[in-house]
PDB file of N, CA and C in Angstrom:
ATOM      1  N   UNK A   1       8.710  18.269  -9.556  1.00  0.00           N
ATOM      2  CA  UNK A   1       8.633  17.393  -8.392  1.00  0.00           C
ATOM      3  C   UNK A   1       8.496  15.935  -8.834  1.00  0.00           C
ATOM      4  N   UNK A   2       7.619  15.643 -10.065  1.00  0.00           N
ATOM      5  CA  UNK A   2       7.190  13.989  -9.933  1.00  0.00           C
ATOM      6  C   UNK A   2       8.414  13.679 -11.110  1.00  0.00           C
ATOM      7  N   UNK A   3       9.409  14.334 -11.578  1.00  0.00           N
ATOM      8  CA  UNK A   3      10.483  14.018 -11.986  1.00  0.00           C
ATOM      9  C   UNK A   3      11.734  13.852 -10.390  1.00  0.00           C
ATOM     10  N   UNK A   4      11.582  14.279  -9.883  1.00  0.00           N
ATOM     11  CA  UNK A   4      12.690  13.946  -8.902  1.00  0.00           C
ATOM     12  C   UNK A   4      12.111  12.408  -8.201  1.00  0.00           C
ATOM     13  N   UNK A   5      10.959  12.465  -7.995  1.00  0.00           N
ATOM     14  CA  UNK A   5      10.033  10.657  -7.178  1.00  0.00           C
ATOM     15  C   UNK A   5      10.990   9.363  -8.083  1.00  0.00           C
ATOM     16  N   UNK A   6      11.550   8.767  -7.053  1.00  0.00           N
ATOM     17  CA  UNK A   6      11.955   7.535  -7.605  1.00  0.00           C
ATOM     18  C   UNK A   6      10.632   6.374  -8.720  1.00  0.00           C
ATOM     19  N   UNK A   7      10.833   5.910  -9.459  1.00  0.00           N
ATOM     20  CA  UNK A   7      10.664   4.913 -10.255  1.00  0.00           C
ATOM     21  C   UNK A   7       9.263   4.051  -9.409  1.00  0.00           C
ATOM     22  N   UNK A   8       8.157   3.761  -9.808  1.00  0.00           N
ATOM     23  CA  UNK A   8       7.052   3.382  -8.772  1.00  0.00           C
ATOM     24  C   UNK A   8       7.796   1.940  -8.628  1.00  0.00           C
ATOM     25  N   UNK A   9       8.636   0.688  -9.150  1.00  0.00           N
ATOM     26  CA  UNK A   9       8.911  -0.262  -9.305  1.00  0.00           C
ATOM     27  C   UNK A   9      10.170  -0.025  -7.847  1.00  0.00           C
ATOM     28  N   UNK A  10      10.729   0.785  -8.315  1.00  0.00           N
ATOM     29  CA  UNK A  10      11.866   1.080  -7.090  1.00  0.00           C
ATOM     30  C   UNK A  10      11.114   1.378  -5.634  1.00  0.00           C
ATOM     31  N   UNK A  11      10.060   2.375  -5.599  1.00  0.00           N
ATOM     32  CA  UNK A  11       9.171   2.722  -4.514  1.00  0.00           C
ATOM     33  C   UNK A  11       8.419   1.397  -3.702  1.00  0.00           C
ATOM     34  N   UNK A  12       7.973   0.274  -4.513  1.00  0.00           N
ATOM     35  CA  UNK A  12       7.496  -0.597  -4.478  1.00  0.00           C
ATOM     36  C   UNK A  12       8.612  -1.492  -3.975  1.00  0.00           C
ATOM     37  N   UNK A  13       9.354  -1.576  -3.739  1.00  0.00           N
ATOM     38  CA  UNK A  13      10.582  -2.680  -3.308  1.00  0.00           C
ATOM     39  C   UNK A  13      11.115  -1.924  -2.361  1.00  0.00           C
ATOM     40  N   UNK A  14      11.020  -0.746  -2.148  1.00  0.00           N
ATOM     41  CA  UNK A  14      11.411  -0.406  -0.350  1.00  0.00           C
ATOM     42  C   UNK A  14      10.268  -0.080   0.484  1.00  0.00           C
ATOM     43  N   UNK A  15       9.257  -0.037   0.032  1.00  0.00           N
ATOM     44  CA  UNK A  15       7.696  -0.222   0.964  1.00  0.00           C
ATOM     45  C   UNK A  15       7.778  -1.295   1.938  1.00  0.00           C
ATOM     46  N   UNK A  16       7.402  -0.518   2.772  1.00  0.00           N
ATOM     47  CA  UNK A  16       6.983  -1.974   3.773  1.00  0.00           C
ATOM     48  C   UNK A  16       5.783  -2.460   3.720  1.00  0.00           C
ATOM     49  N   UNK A  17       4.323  -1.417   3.432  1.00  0.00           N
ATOM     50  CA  UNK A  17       3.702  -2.082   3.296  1.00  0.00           C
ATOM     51  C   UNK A  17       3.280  -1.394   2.014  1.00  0.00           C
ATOM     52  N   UNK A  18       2.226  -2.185   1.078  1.00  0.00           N
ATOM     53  CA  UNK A  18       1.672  -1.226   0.103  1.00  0.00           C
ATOM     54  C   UNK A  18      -0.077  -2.208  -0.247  1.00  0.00           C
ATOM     55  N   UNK A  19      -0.600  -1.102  -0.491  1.00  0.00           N
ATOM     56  CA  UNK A  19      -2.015  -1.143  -0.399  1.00  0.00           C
ATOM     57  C   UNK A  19      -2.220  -0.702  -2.218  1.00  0.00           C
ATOM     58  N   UNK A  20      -3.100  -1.849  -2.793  1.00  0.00           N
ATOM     59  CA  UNK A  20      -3.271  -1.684  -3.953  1.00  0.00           C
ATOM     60  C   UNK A  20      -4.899  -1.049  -4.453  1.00  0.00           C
ATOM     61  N   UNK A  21      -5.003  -0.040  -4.766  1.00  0.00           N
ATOM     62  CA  UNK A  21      -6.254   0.680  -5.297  1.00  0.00           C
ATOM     63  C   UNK A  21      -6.901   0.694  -6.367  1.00  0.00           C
ATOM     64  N   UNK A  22      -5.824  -0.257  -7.046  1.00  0.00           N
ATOM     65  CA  UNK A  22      -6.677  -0.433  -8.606  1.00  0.00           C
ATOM     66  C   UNK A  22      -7.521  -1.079  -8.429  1.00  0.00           C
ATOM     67  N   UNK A  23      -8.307  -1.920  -7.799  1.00  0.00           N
ATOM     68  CA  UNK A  23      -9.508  -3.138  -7.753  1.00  0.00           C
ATOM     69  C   UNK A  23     -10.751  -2.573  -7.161  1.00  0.00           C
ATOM     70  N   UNK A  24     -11.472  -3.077  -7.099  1.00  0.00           N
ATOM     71  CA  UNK A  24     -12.882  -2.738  -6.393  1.00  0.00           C
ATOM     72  C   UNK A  24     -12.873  -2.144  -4.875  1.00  0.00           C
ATOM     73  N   UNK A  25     -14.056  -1.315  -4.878  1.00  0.00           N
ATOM     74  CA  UNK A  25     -13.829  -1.116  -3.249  1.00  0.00           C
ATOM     75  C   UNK A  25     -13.995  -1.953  -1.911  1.00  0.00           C
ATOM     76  N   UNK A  26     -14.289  -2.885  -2.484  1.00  0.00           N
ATOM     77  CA  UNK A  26     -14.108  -4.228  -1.359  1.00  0.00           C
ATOM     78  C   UNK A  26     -12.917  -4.954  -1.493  1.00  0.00           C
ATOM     79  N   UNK A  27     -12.062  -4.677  -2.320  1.00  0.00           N
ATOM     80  CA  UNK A  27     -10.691  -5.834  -2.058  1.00  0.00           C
ATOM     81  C   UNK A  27      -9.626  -4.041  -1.595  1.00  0.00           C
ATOM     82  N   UNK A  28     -10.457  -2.792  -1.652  1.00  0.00           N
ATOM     83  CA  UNK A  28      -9.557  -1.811  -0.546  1.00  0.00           C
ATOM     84  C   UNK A  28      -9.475  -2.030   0.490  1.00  0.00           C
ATOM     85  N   UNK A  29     -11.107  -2.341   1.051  1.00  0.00           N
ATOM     86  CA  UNK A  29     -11.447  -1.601   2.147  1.00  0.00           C
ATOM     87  C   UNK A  29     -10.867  -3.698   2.932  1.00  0.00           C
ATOM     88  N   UNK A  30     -11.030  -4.309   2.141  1.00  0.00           N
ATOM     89  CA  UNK A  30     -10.107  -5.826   2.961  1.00  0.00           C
ATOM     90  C   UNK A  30      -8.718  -5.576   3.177  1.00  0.00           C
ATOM     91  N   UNK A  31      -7.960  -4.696   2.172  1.00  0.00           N
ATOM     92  CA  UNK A  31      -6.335  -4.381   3.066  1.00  0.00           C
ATOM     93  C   UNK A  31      -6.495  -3.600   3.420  1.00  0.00           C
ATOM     94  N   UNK A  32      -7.379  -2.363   3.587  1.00  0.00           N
ATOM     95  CA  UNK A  32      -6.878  -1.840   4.778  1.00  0.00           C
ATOM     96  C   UNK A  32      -7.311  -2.075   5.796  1.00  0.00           C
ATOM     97  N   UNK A  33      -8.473  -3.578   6.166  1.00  0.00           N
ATOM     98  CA  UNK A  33      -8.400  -3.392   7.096  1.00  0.00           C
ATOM     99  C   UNK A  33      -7.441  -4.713   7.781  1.00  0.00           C
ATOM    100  N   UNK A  34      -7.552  -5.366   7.147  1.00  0.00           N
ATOM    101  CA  UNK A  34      -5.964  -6.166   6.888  1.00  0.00           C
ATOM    102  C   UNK A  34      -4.477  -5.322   7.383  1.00  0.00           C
ATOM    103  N   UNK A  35      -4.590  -4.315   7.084  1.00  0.00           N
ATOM    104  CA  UNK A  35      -3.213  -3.952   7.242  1.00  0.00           C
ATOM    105  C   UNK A  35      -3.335  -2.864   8.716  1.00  0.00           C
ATOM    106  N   UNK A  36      -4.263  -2.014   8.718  1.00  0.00           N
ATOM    107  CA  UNK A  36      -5.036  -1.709  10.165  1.00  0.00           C
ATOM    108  C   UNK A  36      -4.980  -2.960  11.595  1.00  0.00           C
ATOM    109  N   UNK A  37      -5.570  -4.226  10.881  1.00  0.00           N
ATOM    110  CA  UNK A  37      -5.245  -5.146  12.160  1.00  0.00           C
ATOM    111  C   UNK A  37      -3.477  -5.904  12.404  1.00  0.00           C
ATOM    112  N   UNK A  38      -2.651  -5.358  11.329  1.00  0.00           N
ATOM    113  CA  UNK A  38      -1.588  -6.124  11.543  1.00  0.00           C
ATOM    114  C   UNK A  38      -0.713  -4.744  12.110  1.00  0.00           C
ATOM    115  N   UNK A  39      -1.166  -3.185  11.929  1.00  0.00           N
ATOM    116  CA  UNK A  39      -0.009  -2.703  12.629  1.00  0.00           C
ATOM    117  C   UNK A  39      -0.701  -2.393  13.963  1.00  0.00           C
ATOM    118  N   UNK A  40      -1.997  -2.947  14.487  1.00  0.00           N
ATOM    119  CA  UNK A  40      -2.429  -3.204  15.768  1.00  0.00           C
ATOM    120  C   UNK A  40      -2.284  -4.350  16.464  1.00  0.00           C
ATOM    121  N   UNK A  41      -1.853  -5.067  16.031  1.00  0.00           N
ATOM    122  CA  UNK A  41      -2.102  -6.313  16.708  1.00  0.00           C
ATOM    123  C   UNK A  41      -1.194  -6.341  18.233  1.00  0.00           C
ATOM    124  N   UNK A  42      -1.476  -6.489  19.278  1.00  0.00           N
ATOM    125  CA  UNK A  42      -0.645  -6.384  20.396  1.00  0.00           C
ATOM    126  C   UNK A  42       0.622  -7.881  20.396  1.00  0.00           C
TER     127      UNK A  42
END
């Protein structure tokens, strides 16, 4: 299976959005909620 997954560099350039997890749990929990208020926003 993780031989057929496109290239993470390729995955990463057709994302619309992407949320980065390598950093602390306070620069997570700021995009997601960053990204929580932008696919709510009316």
């Amino acid at each position: 299976i993780i031989d057929s997954q496109l290239p993470r560099l390729t995955r990463l350039e057709h994302a619309t959005y992407v949320i980065d997890n390598s950093n602390d749990l306070t620069s997570l929990t700021n995009q997601v909620n960053a990204l929580h208020e932008t696919l709510t926003h009316d």
